[in-house]
C-alpha atoms as a PDB file:
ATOM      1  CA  UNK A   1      49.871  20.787  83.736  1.00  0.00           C
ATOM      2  CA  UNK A   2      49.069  17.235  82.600  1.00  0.00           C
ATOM      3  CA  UNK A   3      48.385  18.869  78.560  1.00  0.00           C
ATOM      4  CA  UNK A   4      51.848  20.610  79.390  1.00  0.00           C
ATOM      5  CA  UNK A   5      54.170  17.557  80.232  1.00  0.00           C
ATOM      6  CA  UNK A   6      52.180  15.569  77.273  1.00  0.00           C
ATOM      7  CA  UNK A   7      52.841  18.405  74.368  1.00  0.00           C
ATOM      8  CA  UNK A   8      56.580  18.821  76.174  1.00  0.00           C
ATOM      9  CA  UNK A   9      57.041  15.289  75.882  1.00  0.00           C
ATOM     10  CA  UNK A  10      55.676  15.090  71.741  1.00  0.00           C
ATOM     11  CA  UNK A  11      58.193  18.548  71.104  1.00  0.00           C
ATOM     12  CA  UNK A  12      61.351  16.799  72.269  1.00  0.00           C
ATOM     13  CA  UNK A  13      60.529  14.066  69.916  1.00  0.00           C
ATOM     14  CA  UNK A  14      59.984  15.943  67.102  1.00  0.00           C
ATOM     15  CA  UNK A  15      63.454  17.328  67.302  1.00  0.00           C
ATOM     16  CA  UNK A  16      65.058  13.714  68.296  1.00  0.00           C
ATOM     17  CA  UNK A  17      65.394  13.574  64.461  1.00  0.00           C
ATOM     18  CA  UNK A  18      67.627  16.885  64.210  1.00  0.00           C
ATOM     19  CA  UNK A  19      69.548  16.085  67.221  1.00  0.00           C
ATOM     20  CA  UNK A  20      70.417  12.430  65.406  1.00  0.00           C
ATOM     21  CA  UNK A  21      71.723  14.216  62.593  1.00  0.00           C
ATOM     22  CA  UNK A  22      73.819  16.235  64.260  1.00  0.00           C
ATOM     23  CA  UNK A  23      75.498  13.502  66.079  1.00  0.00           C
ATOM     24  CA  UNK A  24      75.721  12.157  62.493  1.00  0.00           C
ATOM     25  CA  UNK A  25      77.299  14.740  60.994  1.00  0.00           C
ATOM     26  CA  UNK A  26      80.196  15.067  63.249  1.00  0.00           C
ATOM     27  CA  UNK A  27      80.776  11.507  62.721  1.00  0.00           C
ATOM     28  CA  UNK A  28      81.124  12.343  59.098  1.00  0.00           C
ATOM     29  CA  UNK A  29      83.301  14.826  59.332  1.00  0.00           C
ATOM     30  CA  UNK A  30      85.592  13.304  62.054  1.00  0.00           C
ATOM     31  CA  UNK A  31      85.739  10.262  59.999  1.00  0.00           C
ATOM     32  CA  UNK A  32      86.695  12.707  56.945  1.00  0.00           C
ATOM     33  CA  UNK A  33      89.293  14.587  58.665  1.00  0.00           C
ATOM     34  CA  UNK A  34      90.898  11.574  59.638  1.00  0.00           C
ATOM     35  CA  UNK A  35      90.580   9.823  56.897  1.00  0.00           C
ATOM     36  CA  UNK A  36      92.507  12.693  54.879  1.00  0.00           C
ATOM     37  CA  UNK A  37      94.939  12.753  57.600  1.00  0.00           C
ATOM     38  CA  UNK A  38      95.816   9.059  56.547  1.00  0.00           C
ATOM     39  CA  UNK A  39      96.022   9.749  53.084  1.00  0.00           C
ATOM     40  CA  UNK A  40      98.447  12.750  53.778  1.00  0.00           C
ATOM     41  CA  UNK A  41      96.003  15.094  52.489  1.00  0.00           C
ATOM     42  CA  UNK A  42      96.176  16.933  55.896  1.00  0.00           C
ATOM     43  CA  UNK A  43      99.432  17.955  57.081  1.00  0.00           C
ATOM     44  CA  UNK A  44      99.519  15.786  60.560  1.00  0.00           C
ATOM     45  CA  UNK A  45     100.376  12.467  62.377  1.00  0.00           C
ATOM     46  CA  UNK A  46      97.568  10.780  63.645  1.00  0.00           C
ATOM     47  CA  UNK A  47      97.454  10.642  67.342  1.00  0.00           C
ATOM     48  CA  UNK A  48      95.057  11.300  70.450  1.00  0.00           C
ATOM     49  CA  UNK A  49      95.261  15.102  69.801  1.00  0.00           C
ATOM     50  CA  UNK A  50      95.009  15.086  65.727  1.00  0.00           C
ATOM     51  CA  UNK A  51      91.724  12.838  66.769  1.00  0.00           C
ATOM     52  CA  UNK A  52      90.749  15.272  69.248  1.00  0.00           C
ATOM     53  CA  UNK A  53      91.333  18.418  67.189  1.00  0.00           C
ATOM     54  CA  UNK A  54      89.003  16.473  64.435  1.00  0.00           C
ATOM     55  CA  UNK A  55      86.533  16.193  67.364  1.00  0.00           C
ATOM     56  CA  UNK A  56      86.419  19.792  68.318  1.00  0.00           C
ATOM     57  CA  UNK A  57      86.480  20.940  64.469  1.00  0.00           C
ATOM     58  CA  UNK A  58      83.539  18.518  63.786  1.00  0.00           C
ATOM     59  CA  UNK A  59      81.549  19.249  66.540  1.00  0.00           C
ATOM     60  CA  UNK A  60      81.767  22.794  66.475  1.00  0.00           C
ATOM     61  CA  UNK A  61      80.187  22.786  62.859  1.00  0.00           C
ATOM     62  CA  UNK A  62      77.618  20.286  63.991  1.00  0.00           C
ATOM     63  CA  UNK A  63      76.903  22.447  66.633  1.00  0.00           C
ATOM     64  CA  UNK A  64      76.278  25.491  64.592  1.00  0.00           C
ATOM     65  CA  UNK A  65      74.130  23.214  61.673  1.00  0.00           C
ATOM     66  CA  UNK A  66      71.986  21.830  64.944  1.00  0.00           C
ATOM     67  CA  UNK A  67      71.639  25.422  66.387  1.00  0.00           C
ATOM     68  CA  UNK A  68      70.196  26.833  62.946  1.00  0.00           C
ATOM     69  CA  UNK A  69      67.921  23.525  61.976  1.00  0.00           C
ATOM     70  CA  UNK A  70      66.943  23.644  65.743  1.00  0.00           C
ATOM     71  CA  UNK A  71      65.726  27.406  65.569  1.00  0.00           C
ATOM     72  CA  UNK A  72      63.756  26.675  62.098  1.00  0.00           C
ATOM     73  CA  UNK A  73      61.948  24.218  63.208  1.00  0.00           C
ATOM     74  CA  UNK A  74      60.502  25.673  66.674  1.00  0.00           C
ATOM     75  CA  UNK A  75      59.810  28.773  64.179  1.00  0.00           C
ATOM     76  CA  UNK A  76      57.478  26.495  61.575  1.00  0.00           C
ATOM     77  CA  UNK A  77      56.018  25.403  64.755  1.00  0.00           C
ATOM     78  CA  UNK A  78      54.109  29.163  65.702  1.00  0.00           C
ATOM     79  CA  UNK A  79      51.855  29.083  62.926  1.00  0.00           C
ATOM     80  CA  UNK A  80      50.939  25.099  62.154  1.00  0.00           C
ATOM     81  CA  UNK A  81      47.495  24.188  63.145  1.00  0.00           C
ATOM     82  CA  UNK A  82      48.456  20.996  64.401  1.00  0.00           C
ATOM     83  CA  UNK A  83      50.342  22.369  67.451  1.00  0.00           C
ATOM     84  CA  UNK A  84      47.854  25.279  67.878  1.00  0.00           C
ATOM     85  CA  UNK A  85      44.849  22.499  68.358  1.00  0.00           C
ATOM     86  CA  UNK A  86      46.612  21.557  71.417  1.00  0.00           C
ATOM     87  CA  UNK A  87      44.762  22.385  74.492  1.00  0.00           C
ATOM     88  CA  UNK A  88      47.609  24.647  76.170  1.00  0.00           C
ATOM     89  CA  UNK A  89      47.699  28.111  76.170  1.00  0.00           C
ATOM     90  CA  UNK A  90      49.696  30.337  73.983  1.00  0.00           C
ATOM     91  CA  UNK A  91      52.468  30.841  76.840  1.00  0.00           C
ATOM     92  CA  UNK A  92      52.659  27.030  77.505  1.00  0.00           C
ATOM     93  CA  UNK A  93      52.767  26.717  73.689  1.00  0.00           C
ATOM     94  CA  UNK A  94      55.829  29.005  73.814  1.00  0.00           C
ATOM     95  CA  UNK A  95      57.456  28.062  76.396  1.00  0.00           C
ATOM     96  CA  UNK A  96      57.209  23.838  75.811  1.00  0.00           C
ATOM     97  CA  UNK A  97      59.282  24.490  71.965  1.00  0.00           C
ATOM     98  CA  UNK A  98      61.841  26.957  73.257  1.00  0.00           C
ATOM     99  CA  UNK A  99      62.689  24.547  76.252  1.00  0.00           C
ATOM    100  CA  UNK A 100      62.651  21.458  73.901  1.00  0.00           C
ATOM    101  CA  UNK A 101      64.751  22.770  71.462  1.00  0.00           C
ATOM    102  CA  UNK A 102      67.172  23.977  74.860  1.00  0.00           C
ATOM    103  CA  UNK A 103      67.244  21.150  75.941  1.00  0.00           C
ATOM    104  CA  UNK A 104      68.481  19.017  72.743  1.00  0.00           C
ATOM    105  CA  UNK A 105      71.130  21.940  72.330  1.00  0.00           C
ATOM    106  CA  UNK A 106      72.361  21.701  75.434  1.00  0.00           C
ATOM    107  CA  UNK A 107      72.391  17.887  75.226  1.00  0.00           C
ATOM    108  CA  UNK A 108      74.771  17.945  72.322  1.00  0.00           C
ATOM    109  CA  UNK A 109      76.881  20.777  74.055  1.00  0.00           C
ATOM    110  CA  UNK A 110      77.373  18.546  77.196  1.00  0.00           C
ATOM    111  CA  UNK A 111      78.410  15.537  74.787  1.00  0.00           C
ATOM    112  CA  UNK A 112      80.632  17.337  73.388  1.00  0.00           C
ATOM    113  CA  UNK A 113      82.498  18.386  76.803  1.00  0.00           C
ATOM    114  CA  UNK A 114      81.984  14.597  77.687  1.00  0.00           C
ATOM    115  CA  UNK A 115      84.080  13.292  74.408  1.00  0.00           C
ATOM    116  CA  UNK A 116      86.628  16.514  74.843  1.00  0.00           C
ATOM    117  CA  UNK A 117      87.456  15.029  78.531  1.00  0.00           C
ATOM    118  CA  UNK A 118      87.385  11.756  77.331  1.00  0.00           C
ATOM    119  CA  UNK A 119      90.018  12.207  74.552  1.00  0.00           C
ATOM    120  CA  UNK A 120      91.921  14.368  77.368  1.00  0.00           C
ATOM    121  CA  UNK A 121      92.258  11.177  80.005  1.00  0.00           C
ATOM    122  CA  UNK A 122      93.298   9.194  77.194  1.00  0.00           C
ATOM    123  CA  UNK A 123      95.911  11.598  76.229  1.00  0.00           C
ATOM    124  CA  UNK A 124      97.016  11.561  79.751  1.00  0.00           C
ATOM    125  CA  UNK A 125      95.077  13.774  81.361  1.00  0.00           C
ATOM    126  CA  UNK A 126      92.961  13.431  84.675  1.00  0.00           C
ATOM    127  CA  UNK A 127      90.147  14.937  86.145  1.00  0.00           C
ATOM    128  CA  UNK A 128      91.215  17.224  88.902  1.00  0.00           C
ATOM    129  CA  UNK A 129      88.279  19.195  89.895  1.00  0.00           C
ATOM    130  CA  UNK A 130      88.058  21.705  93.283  1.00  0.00           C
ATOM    131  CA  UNK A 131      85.197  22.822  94.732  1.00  0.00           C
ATOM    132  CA  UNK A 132      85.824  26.404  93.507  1.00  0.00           C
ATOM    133  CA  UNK A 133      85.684  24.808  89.734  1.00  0.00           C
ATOM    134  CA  UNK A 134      82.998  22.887  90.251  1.00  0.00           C
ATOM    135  CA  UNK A 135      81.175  25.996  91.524  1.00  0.00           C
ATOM    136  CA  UNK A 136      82.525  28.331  88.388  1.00  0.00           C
ATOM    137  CA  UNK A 137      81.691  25.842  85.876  1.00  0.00           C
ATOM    138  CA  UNK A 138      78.273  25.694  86.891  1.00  0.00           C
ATOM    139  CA  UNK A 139      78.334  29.104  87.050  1.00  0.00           C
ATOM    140  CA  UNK A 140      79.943  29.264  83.214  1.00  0.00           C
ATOM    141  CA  UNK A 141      77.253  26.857  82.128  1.00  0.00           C
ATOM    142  CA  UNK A 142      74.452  28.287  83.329  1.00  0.00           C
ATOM    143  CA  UNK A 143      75.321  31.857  81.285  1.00  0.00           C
ATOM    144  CA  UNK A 144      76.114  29.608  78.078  1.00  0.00           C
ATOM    145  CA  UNK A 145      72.611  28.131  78.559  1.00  0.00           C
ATOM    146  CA  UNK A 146      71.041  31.723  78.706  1.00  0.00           C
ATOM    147  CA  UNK A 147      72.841  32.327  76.272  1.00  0.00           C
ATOM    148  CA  UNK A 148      71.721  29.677  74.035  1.00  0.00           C
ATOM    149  CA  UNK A 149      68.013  30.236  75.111  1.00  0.00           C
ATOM    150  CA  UNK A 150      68.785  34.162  74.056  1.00  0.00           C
ATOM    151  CA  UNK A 151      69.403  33.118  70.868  1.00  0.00           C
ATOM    152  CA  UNK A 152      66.620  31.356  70.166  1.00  0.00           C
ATOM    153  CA  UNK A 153      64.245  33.896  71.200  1.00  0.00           C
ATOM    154  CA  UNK A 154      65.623  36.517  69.338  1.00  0.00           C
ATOM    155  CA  UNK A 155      64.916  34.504  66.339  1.00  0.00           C
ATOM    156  CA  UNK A 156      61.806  33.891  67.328  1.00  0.00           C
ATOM    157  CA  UNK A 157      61.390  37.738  67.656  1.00  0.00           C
ATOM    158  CA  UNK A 158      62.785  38.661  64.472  1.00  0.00           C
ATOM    159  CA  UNK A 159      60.631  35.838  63.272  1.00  0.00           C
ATOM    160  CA  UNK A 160      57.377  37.609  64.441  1.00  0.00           C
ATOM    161  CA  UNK A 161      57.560  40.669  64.167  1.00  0.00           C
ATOM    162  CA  UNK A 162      58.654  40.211  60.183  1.00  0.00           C
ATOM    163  CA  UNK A 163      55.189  38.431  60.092  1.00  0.00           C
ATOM    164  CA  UNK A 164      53.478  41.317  61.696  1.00  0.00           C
ATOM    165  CA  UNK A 165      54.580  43.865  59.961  1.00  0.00           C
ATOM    166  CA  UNK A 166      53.847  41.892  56.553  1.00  0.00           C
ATOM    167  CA  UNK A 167      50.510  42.115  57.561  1.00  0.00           C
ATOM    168  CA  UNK A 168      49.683  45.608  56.946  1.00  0.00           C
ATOM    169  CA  UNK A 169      51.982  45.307  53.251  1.00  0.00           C
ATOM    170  CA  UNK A 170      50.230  44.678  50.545  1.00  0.00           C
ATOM    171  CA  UNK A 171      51.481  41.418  48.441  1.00  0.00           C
ATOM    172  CA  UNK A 172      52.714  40.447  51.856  1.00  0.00           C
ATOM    173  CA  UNK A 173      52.943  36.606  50.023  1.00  0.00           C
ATOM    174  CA  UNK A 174      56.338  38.060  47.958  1.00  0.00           C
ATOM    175  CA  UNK A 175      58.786  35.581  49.233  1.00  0.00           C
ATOM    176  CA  UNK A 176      61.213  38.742  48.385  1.00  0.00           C
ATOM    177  CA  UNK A 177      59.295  41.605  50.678  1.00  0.00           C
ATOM    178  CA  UNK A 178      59.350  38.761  53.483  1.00  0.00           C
ATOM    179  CA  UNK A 179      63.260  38.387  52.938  1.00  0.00           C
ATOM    180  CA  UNK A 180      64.087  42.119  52.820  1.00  0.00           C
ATOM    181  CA  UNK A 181      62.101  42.718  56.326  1.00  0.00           C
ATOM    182  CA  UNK A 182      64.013  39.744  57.854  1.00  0.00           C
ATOM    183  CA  UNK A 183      67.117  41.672  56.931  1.00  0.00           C
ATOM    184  CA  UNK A 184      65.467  44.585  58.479  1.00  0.00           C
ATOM    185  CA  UNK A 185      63.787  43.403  61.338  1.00  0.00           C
ATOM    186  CA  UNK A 186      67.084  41.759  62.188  1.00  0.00           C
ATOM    187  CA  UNK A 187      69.435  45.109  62.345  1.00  0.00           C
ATOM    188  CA  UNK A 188      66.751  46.339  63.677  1.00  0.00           C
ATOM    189  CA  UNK A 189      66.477  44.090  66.892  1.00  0.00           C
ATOM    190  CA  UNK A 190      70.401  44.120  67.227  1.00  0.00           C
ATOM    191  CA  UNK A 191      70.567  47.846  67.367  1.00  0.00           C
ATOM    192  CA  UNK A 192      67.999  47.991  69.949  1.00  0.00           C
ATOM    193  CA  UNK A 193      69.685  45.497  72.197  1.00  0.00           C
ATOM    194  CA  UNK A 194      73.224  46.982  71.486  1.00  0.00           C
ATOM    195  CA  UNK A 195      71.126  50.326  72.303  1.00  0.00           C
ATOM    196  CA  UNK A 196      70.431  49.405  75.503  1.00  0.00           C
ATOM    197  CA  UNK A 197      73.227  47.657  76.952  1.00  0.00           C
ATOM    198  CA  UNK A 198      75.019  51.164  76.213  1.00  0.00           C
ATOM    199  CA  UNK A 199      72.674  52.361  78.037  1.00  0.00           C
ATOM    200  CA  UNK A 200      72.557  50.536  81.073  1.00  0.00           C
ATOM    201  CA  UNK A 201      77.002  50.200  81.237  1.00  0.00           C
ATOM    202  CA  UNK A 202      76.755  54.165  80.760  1.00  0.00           C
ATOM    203  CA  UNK A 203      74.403  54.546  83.801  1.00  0.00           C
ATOM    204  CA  UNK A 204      76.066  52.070  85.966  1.00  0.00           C
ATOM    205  CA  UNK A 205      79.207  50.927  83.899  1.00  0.00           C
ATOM    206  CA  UNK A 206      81.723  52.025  86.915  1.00  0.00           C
ATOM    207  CA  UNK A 207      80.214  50.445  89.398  1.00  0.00           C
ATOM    208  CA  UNK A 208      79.618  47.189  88.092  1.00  0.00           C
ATOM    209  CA  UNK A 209      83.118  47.142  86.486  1.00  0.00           C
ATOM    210  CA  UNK A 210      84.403  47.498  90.084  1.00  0.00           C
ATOM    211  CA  UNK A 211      82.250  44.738  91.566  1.00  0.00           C
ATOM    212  CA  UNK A 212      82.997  42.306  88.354  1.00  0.00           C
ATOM    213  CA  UNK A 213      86.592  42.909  89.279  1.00  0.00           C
ATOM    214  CA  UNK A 214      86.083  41.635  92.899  1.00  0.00           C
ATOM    215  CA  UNK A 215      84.165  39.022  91.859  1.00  0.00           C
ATOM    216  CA  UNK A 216      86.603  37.052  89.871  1.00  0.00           C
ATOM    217  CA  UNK A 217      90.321  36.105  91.272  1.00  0.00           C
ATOM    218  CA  UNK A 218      93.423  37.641  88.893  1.00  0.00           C
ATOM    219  CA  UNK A 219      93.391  34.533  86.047  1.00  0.00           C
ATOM    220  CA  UNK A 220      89.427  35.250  85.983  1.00  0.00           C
ATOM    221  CA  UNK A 221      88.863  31.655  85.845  1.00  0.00           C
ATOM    222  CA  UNK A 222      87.370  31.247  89.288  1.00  0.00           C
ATOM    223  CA  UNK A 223      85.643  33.021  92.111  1.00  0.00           C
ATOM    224  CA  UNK A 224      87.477  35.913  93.817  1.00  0.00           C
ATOM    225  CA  UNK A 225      86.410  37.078  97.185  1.00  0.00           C
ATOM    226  CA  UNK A 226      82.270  38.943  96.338  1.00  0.00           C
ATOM    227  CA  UNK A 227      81.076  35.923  93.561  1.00  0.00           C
ATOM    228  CA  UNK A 228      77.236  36.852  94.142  1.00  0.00           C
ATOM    229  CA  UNK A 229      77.477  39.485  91.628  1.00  0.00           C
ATOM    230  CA  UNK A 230      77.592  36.902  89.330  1.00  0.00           C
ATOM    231  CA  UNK A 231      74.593  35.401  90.344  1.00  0.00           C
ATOM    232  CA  UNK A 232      72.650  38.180  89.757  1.00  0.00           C
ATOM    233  CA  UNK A 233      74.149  39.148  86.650  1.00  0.00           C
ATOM    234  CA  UNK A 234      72.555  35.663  85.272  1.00  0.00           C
ATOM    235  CA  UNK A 235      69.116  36.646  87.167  1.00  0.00           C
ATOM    236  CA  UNK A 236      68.882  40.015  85.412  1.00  0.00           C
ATOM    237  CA  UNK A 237      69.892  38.283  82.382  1.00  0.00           C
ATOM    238  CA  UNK A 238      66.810  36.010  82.747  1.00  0.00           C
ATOM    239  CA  UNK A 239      64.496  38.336  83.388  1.00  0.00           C
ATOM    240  CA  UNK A 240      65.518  40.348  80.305  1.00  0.00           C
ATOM    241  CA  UNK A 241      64.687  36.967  78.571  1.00  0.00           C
ATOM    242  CA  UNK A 242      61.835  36.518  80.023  1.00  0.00           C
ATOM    243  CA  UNK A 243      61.024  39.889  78.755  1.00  0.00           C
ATOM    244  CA  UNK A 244      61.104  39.575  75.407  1.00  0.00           C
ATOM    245  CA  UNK A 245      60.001  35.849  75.532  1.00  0.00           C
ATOM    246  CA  UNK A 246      56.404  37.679  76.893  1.00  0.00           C
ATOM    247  CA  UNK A 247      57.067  40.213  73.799  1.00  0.00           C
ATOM    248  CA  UNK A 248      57.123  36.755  71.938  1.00  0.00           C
ATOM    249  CA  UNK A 249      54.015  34.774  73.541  1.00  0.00           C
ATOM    250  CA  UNK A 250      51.689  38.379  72.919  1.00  0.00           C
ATOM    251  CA  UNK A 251      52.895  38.011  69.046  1.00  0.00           C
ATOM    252  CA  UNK A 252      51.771  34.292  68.781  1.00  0.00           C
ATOM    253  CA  UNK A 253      48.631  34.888  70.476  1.00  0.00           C
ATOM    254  CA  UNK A 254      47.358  38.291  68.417  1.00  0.00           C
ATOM    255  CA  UNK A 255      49.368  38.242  65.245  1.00  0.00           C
ATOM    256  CA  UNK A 256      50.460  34.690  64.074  1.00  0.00           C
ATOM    257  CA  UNK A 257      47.843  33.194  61.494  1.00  0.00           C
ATOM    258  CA  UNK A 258      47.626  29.453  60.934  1.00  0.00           C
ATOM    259  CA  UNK A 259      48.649  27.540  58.328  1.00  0.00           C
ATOM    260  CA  UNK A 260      47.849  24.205  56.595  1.00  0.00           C
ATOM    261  CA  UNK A 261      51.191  22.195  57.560  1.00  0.00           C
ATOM    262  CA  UNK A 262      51.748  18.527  58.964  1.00  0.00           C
END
């Protein structure tokens, strides 16, 4: 546990770097929406909700360049010899990078729905929270996280299986087979998964449409009258990542070779 917290610790600062950048970038291009918006360049008077609608616009492409950088980095990590010279299992291994690079996502999600408030109490908002939106937007933030997570283990599947396969292709070093069985790999993956949630709404589609329906109120922005549905929606959604994450940890461990990288 103690090798654990210690190689947890070292992968969130790796990424600190990435996460800086982001939060750099959306400076930039707040600061260059605005700017523009001075000049007339941009059709629009500058006020709380121009600055605000710079904010969103700027941190929703930060958020996607953070997202990609964030998934290419924990994917150099599976086959550097630095990281696999720790004393942690594969699994650990695995587990320590997805959660680090979660976590600085998430971090720069939340900051974003920090400064989005913010620039909505200075407009002349207020924060007027009940307990049933408290308990929905914990609810609505715990599938974005899975979500997030989701992502970043599917690219870490495509990600390994390309490199298994290229190990029974000859010239499996032509940066142009390697590119054609991402593309593959890729469709590949996403029919499977679109494969099987057909499957599993055709088996049980009516019946969970009918308790989905009872679990939200008319608006479907809060709890209706049976919410636990909900909750284990999210808990079958975890397991189905913690699925394919074990998919992912028996890759590393069998089929990911080492390579000379700081």
């Amino acid at each position: 546990m103690t090798h654990f917290r210690q190689y947890f610790a070292a992968c969130l600062r790796q990424r600190t770097r990435l996460f800086g950048f982001a939060c750099g970038l959306e400076v930039a291009i707040v600061a260059g929406i605005i700017f523009l918006m001075a000049i007339g360049w941009i059709n629009s008077d500058l006020s709380v909700d121009s600055a605000q609608g710079a904010l969103v616009s700027g941190g929703i492409l930060a958020a996607v360049v953070l997202y990609i950088r964030l998934a290419a980095f924990t994917e150099h990590t599976w086959g550097r010899n630095l990281d696999r010279l720790v004393p942690i299992s594969e699994s650990a291994r695995y587990t320590a990078n997805q959660l680090a690079t979660l976590v600085w996502f998430c971090a720069f999600f939340l900051l974003q729905i920090v400064l989005w408030n913010l620039f909505a109490v200075l407009d002349g908002g207020a924060f007027n929270f009940s307990s049933g939106d408290w308990g929905f937007g914990s609810w609505l933030l715990a599938v974005l996280t899975l979500s997030f997570l989701w992502g970043f283990v599917l690219v870490s599947l495509v990600h390994l299986l390309t490199t298994l396969i290229t190990t029974f292709l000859p010239g499996r070093r032509q940066k142009l087979v390697t590119q054609v069985l991402y593309v593959v790999v890729a469709i590949a993956v996403i029919w499977f998964i679109n494969w099987v949630i057909d499957l599993i709404t055709h088996i049980a589609g009516s019946a969970l449409k009918g308790w989905f329906n009872h679990a939200f109120n008319v608006e479907g922005t809060h709890f209706g009258e049976h919410p636990g549905i909900l909750f284990i929606a999210l808990a079958v959604f975890a397991l189905i990542i913690a699925g394919f994450s074990a998919v992912n940890v028996y890759l590393l461990k069998h089929w990911t070779e080492t390579q000379t990288q700081p």
